[in-house]
N, C-alpha and C. Protein backbone atom coordinates (compact mmCIF):
# COMPACT_ATOMS: atom_id res chain seq x y z
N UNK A 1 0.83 -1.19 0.00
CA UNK A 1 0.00 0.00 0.00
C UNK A 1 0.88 1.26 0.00
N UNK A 2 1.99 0.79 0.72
CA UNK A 2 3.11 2.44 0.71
C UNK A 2 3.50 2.90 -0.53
N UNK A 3 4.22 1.72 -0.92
CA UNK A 3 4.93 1.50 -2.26
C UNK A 3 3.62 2.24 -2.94
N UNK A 4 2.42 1.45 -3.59
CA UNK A 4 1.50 2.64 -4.50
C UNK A 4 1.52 3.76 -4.24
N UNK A 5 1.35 4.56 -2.69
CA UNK A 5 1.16 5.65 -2.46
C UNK A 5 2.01 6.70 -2.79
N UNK A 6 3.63 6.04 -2.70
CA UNK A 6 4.49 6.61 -2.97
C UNK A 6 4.56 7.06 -4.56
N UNK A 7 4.97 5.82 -5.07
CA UNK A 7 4.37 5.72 -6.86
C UNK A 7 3.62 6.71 -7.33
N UNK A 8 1.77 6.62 -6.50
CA UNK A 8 0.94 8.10 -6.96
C UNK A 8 1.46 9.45 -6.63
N UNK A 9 2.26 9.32 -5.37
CA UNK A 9 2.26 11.02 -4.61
C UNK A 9 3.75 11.04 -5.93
N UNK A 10 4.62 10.90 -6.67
CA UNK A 10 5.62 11.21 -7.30
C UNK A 10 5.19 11.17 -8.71
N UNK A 11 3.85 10.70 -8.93
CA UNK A 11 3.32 10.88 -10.39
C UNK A 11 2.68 12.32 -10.56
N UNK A 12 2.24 12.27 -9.52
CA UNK A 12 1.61 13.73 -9.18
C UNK A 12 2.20 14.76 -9.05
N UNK A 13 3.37 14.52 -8.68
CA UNK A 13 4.45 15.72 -8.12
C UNK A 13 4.77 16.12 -9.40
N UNK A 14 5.26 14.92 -10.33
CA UNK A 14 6.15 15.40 -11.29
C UNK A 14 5.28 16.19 -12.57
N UNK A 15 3.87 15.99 -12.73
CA UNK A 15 2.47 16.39 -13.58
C UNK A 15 2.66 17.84 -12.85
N UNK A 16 3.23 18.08 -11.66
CA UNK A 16 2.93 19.36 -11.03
C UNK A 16 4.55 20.25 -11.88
N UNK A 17 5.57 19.64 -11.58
CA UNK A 17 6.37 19.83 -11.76
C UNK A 17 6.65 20.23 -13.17
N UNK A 18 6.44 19.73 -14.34
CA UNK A 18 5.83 19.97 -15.52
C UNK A 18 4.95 20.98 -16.20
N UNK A 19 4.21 21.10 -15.09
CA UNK A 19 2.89 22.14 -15.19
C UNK A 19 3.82 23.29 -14.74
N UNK A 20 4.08 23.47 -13.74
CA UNK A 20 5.33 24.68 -13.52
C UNK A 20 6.46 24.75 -14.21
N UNK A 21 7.25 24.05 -15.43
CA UNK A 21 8.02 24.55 -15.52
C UNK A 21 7.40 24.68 -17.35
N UNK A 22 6.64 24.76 -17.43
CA UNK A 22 5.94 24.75 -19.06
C UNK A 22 4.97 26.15 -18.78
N UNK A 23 4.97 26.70 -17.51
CA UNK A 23 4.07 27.93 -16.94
C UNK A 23 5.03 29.10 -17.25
N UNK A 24 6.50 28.34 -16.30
CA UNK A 24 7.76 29.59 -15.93
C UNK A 24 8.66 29.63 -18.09
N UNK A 25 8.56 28.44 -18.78
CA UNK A 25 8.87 29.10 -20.14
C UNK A 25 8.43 29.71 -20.71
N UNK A 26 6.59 29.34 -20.62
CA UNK A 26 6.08 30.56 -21.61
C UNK A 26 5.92 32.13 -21.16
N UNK A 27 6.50 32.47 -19.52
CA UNK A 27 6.16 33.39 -19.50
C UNK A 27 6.99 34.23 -20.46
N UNK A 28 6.49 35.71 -20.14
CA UNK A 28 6.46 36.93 -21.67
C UNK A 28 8.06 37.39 -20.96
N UNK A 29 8.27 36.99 -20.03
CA UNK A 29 9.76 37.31 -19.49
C UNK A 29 10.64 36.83 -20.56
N UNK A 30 10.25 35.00 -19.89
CA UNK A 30 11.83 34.35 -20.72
C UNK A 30 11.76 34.22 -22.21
N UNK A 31 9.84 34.86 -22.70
CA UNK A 31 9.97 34.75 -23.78
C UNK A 31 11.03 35.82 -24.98
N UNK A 32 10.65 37.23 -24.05
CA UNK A 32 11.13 38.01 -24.85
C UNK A 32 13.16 38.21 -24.27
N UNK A 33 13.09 37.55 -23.29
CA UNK A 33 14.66 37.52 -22.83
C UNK A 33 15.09 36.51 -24.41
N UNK A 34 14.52 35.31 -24.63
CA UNK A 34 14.84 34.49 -25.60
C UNK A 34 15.10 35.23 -26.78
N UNK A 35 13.91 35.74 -27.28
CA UNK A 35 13.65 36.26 -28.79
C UNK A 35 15.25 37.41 -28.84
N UNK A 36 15.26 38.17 -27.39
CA UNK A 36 16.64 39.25 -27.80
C UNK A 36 17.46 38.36 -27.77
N UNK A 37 17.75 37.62 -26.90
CA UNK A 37 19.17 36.81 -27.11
C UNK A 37 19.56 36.18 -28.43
N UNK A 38 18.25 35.82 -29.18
CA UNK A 38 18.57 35.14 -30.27
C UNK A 38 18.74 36.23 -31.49
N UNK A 39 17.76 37.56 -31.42
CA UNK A 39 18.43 38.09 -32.63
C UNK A 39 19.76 39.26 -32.15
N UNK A 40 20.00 39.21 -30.89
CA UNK A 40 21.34 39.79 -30.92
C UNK A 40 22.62 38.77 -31.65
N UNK A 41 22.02 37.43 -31.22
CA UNK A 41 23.74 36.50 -31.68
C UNK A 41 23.02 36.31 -33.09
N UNK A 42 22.17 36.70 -33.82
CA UNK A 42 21.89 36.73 -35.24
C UNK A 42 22.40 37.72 -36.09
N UNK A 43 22.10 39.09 -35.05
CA UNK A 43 22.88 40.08 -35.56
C UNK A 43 24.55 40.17 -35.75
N UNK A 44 25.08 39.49 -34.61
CA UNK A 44 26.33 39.33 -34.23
C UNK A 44 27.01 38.84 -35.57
N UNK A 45 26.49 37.45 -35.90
CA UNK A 45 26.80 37.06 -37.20
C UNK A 45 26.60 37.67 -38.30
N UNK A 46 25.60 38.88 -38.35
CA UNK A 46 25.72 39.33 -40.03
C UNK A 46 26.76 40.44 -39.67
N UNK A 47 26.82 41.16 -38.59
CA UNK A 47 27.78 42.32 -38.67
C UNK A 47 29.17 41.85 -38.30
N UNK A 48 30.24 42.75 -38.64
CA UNK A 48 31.10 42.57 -38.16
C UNK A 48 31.88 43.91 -37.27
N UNK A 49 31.75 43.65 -35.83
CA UNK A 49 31.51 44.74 -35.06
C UNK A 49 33.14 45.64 -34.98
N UNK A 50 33.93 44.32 -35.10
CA UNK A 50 35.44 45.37 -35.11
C UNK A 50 35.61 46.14 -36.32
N UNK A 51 35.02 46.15 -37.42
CA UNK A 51 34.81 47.04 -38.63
C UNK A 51 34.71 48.32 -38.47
N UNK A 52 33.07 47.89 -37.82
CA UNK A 52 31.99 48.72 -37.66
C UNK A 52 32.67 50.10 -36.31
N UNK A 53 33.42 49.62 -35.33
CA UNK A 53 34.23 50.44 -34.29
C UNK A 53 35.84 51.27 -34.92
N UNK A 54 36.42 50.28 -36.03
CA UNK A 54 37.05 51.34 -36.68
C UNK A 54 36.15 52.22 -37.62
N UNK A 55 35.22 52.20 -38.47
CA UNK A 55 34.34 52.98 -38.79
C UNK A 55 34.10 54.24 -37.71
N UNK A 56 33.80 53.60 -36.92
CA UNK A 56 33.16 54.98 -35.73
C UNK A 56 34.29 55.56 -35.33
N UNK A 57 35.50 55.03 -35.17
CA UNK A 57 36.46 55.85 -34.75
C UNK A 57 36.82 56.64 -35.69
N UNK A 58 36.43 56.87 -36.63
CA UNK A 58 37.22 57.62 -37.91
C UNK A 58 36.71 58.91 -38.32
N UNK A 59 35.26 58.68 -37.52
CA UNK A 59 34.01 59.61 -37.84
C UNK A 59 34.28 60.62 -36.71
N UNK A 60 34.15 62.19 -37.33
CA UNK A 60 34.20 63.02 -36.21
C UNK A 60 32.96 62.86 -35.42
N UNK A 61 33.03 63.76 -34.24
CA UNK A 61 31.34 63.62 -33.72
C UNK A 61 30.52 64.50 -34.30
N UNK A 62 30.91 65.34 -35.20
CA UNK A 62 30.14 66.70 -35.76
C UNK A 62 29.38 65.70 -36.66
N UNK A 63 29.63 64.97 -37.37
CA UNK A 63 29.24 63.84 -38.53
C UNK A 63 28.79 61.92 -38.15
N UNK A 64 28.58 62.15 -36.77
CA UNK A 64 27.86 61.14 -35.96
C UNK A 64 26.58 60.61 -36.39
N UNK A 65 25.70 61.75 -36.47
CA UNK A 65 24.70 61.56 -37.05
C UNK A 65 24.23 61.03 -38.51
N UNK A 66 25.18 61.91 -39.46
CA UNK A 66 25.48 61.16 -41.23
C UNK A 66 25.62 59.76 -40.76
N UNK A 67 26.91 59.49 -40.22
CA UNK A 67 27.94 57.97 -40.02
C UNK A 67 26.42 57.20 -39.69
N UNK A 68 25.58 57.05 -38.37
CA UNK A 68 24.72 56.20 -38.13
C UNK A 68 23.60 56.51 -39.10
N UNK A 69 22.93 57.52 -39.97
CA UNK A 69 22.02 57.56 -41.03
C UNK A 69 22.56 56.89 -42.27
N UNK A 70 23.78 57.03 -42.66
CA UNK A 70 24.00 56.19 -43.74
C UNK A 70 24.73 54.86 -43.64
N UNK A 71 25.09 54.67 -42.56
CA UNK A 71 24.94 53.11 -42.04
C UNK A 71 23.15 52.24 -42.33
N UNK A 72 22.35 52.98 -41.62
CA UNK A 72 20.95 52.39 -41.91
C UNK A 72 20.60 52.45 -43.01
N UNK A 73 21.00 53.16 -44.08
CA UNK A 73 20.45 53.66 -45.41
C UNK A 73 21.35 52.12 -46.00
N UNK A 74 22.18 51.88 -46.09
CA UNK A 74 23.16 50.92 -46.68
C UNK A 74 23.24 49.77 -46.30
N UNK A 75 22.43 49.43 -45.12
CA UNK A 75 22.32 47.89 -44.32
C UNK A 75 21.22 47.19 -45.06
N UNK A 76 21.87 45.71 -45.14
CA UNK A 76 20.90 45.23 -45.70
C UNK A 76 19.71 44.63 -45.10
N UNK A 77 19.06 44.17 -45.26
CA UNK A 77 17.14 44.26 -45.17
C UNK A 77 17.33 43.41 -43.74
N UNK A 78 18.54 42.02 -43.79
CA UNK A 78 18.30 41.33 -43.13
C UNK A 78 18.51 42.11 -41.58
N UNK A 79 19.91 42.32 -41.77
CA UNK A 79 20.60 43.24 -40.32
C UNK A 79 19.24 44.58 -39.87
N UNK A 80 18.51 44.94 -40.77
CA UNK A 80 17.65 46.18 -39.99
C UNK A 80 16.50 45.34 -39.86
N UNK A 81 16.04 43.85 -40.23
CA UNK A 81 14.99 43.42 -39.68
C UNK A 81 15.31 43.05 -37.77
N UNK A 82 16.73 42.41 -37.83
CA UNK A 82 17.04 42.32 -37.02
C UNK A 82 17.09 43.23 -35.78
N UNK A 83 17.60 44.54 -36.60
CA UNK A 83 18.09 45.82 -35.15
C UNK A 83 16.71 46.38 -34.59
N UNK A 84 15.84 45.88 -35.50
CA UNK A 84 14.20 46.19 -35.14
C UNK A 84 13.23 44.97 -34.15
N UNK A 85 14.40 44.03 -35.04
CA UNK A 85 13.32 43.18 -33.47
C UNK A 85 14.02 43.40 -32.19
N UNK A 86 15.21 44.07 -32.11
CA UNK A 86 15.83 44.26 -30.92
C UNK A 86 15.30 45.06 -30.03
N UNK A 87 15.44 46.39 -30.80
CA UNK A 87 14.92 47.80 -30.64
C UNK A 87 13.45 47.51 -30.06
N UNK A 88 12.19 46.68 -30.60
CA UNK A 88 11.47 46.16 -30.27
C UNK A 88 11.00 45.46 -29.10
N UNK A 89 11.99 44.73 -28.95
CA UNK A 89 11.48 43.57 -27.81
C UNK A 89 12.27 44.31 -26.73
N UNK A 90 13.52 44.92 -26.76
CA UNK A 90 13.53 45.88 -25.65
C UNK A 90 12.66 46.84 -24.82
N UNK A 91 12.08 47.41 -25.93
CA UNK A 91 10.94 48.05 -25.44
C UNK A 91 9.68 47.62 -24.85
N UNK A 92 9.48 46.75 -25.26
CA UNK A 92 8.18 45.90 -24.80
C UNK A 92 8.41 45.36 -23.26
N UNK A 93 9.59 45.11 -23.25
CA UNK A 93 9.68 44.57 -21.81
C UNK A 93 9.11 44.79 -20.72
N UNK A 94 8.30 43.91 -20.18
CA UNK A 94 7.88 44.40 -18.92
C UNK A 94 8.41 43.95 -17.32
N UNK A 95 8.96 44.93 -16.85
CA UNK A 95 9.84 45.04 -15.97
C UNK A 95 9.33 44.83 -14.55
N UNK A 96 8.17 43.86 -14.06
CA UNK A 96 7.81 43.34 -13.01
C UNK A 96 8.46 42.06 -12.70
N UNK A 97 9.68 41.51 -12.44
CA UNK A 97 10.05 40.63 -11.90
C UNK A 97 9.60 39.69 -11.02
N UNK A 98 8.29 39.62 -11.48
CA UNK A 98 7.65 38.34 -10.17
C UNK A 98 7.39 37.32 -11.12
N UNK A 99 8.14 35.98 -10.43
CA UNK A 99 8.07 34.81 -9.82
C UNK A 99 6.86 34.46 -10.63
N UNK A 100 6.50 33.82 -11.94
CA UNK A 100 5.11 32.55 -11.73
C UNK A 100 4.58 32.03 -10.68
N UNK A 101 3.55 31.73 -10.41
CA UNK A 101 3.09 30.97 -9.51
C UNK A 101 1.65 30.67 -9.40
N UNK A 102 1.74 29.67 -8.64
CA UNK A 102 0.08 28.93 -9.46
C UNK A 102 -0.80 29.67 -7.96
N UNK A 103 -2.35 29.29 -8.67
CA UNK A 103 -3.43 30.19 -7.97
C UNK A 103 -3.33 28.96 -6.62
N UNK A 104 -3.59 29.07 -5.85
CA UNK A 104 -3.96 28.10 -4.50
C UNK A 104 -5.56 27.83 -4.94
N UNK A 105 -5.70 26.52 -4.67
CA UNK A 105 -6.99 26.24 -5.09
C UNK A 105 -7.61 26.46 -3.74
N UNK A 106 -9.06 26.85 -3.86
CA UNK A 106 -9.83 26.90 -2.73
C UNK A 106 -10.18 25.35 -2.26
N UNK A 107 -10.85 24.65 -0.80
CA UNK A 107 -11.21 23.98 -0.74
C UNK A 107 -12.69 24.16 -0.58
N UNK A 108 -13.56 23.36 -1.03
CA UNK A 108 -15.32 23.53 -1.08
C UNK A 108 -15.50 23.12 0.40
């Protein structure tokens, strides 16, 4: 009789266990932590950033503004779909740091 009980109370646990951790991925946290992480190392790969830093070093600051307007004017479709989902999902973020957690069920 233990042995089953045990068996059910760890079938149960782990259906719980499951249920919480399929709750804590989809939240809009780790979702949008995911989505930046992935198109920053997407971006990473189309640009090449030590280029791009001698570029900027070369540029006065009076002409800062040209240097980053005709950078965007000249990037291709893929890299500004990218700097937009960045730019994007940064913004969206919502910055309440709480914890998932399931409702307590009432008892009848």
């Amino acid at each position: 009789m233990s042995h089953t009980m045990n068996q059910l109370q760890k079938k149960i646990m782990r259906r719980v266990y499951y249920a919480f951790g399929l709750r804590l991925a989809t939240s809009p946290l780790v979702t949008h932590t995911l989505l930046l992480a992935v198109s920053v190392y997407a971006l990473s790969k189309l640009l090449h950033v030590a280029s791009i830093m001698d570029n900027l070093r070369g540029t006065e600051l009076a002409n800062l503004d040209n240097f980053i307007f005709n950078s965007f004017i000249h990037a291709e479709f893929l890299t500004l779909v990218f700097v937009g989902i960045i730019i994007f999902t940064a913004l969206s973020f919502n910055f309440s740091f709480k914890a998932p957690s399931f409702r307590r069920m009432q008892t009848m």
